[in-house]
N, C-alpha and C. Protein backbone atom coordinates (compact mmCIF):
# COMPACT_ATOMS: atom_id res chain seq x y z
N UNK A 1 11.90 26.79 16.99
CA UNK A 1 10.84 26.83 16.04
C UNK A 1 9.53 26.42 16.70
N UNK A 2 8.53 27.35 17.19
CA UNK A 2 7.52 26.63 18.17
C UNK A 2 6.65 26.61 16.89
N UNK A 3 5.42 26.23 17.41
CA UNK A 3 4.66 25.76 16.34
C UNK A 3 3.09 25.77 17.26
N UNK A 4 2.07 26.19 16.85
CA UNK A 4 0.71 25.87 17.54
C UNK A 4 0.28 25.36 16.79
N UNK A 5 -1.05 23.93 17.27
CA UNK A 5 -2.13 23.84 16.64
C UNK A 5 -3.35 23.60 17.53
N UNK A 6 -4.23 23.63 16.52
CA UNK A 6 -5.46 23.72 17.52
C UNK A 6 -6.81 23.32 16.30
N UNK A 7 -7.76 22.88 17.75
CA UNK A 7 -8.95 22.21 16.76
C UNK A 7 -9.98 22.23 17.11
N UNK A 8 -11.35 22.22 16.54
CA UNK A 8 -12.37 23.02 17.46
C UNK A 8 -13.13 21.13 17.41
N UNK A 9 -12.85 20.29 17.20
CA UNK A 9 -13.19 19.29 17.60
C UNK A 9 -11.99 17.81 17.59
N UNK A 10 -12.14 16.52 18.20
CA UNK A 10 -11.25 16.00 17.81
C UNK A 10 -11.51 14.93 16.68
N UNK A 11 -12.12 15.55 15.61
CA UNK A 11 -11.82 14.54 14.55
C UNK A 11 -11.33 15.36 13.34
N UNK A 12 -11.17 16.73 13.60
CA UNK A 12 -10.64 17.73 12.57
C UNK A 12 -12.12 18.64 12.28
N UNK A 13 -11.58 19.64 11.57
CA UNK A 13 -10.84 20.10 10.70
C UNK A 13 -9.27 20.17 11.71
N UNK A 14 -8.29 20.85 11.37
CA UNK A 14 -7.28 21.22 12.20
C UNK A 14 -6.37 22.34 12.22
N UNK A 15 -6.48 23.36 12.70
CA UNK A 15 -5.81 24.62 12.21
C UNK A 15 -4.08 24.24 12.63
N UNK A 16 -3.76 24.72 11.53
CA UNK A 16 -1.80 23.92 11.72
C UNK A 16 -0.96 25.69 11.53
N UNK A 17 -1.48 26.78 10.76
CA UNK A 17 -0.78 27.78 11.29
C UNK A 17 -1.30 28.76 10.50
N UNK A 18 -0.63 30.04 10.31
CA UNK A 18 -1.46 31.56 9.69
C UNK A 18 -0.85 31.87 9.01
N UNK A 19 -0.93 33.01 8.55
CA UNK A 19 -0.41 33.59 6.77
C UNK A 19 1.14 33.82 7.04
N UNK A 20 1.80 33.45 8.00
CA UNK A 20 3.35 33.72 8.03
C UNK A 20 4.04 32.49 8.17
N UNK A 21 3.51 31.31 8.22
CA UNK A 21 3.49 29.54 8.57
C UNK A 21 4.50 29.24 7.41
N UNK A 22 5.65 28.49 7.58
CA UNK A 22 6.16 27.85 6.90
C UNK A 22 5.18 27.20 5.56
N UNK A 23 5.88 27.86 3.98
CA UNK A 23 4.61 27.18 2.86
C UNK A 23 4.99 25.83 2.79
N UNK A 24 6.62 25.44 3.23
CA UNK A 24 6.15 24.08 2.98
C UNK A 24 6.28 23.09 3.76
N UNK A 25 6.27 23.61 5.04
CA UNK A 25 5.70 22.42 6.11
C UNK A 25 4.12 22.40 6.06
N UNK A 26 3.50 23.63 5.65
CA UNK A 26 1.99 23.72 5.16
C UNK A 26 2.13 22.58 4.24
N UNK A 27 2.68 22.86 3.16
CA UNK A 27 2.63 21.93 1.82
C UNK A 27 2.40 20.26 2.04
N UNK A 28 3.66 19.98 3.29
CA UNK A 28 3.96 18.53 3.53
C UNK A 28 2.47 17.76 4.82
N UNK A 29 1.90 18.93 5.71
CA UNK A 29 0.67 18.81 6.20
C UNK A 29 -0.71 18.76 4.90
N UNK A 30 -0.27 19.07 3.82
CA UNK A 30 -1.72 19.21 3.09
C UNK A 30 -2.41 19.76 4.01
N UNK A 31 -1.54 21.28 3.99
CA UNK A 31 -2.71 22.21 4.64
C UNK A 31 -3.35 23.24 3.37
N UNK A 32 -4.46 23.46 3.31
CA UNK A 32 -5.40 24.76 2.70
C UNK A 32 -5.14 25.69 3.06
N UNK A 33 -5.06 27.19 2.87
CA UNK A 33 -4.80 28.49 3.47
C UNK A 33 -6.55 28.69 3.03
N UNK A 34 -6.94 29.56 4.02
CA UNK A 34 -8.07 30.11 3.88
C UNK A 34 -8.41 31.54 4.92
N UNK A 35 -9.71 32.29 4.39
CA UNK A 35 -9.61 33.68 5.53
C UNK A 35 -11.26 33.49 5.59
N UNK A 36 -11.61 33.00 7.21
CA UNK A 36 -12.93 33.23 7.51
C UNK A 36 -13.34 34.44 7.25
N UNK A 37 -14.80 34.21 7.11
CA UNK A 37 -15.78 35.92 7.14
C UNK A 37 -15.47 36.56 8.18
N UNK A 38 -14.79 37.61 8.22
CA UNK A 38 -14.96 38.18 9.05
C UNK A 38 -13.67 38.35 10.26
N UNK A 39 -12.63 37.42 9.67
CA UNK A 39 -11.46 37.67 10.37
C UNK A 39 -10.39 38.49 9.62
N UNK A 40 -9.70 39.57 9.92
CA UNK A 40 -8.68 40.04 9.14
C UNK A 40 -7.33 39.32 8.96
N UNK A 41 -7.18 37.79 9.36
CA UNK A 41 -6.15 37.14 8.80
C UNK A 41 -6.14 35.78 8.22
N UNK A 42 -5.41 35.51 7.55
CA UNK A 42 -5.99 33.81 6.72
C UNK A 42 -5.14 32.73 7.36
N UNK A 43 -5.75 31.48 7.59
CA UNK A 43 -5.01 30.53 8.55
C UNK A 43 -4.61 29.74 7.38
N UNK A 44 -4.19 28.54 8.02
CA UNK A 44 -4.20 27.46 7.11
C UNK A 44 -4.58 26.08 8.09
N UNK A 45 -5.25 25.47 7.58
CA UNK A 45 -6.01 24.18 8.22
C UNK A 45 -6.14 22.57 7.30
N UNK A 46 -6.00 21.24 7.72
CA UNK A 46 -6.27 20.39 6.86
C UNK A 46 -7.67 19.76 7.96
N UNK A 47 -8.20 18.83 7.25
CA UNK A 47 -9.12 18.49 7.63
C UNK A 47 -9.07 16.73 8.65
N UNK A 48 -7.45 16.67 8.02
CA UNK A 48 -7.25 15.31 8.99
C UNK A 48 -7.55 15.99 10.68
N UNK A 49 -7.36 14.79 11.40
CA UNK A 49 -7.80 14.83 13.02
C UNK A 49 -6.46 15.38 13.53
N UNK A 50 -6.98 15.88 14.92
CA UNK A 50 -5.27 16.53 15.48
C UNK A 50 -3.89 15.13 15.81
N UNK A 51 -5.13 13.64 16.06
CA UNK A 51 -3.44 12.61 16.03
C UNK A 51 -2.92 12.21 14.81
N UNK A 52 -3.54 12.65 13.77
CA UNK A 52 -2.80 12.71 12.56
C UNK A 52 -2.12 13.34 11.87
N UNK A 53 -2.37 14.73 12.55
CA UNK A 53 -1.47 16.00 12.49
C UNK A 53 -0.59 16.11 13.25
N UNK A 54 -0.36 15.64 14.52
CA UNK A 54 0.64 15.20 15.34
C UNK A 54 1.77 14.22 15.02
N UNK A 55 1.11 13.42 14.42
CA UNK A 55 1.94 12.08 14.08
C UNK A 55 3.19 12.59 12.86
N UNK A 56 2.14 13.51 11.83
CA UNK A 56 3.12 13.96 10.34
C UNK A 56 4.21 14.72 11.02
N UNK A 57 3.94 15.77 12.28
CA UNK A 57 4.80 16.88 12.99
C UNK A 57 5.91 15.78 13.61
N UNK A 58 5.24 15.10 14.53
CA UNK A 58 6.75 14.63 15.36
C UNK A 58 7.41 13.72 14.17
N UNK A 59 7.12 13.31 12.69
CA UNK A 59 8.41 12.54 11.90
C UNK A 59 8.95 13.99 11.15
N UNK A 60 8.44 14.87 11.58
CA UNK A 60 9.69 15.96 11.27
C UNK A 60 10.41 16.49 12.43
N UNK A 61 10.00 16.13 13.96
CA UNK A 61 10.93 16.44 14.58
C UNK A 61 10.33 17.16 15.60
N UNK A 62 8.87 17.61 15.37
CA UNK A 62 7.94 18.55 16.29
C UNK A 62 8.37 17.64 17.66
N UNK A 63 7.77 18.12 18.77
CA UNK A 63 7.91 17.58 20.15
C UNK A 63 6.66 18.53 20.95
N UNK A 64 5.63 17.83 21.16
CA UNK A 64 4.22 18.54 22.17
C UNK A 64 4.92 18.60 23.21
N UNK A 65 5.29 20.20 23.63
CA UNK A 65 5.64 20.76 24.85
C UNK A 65 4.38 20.90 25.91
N UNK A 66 3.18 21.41 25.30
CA UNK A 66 2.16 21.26 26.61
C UNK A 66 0.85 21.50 25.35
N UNK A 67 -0.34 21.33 26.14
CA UNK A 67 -1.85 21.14 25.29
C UNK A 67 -2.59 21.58 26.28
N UNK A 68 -3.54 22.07 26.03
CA UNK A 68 -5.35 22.83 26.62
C UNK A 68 -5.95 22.98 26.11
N UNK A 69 -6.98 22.95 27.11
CA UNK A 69 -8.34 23.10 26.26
C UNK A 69 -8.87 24.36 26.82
N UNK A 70 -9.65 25.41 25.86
CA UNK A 70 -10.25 26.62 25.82
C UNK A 70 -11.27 26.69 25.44
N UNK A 71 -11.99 26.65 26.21
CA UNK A 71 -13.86 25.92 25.18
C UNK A 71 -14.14 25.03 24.62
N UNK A 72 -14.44 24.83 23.47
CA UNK A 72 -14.54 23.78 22.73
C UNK A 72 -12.94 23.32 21.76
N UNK A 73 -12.52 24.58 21.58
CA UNK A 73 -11.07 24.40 21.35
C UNK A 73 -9.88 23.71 22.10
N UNK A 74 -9.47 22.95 21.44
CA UNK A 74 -8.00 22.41 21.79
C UNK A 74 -6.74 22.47 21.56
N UNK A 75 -5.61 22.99 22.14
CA UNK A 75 -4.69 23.61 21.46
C UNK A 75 -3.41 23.06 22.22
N UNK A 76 -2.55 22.40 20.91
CA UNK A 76 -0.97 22.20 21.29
C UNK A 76 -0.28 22.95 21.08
N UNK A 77 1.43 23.09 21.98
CA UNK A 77 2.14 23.87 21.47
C UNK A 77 3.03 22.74 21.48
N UNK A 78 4.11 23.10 19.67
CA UNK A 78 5.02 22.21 19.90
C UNK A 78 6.19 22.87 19.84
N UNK A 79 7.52 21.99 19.50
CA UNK A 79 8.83 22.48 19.55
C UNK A 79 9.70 21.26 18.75
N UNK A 80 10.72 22.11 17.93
CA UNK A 80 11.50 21.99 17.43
C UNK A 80 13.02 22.31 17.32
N UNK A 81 14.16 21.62 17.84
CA UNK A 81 14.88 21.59 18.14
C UNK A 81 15.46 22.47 16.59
């Protein structure tokens, strides 16, 4: 079960996954679904910081396999056994 997230700063907002994302690991993140202007797909994002979005993932079991940075963006990938 991999999982990305990513954040265009580190105090949030925090994108946690897209219109095919588990609704209720969305649900248990208090994530929002939303579709920027101008993109043809809708993400879902909460506004906590990425170590607080980290923290809710690994007490379900997530595990940060590796992280980068891409511009101003920052992006984990995790894993789930």
């Amino acid at each position: 079960h991999p999982l990305c997230c990513l954040s265009l700063q580190e105090v949030g907002p925090t994108m946690v996954g897209d219109e095919r994302s588990d609704p209720s690991l969305m649900s248990f993140l208090g994530a929002t679904k939303r579709n920027m202007l101008g993109n043809h797909f809708w993400e879902y994002y909460v506004n906590d910081a990425p170590r607080v979005v980290l923290n809710k993932l690994e007490s379900c079991g997530y595990r940060v396999v590796s992280m980068t940075g891409v511009g101003q963006t920052l992006v984990w990938c995790l894993h789930k056994e």
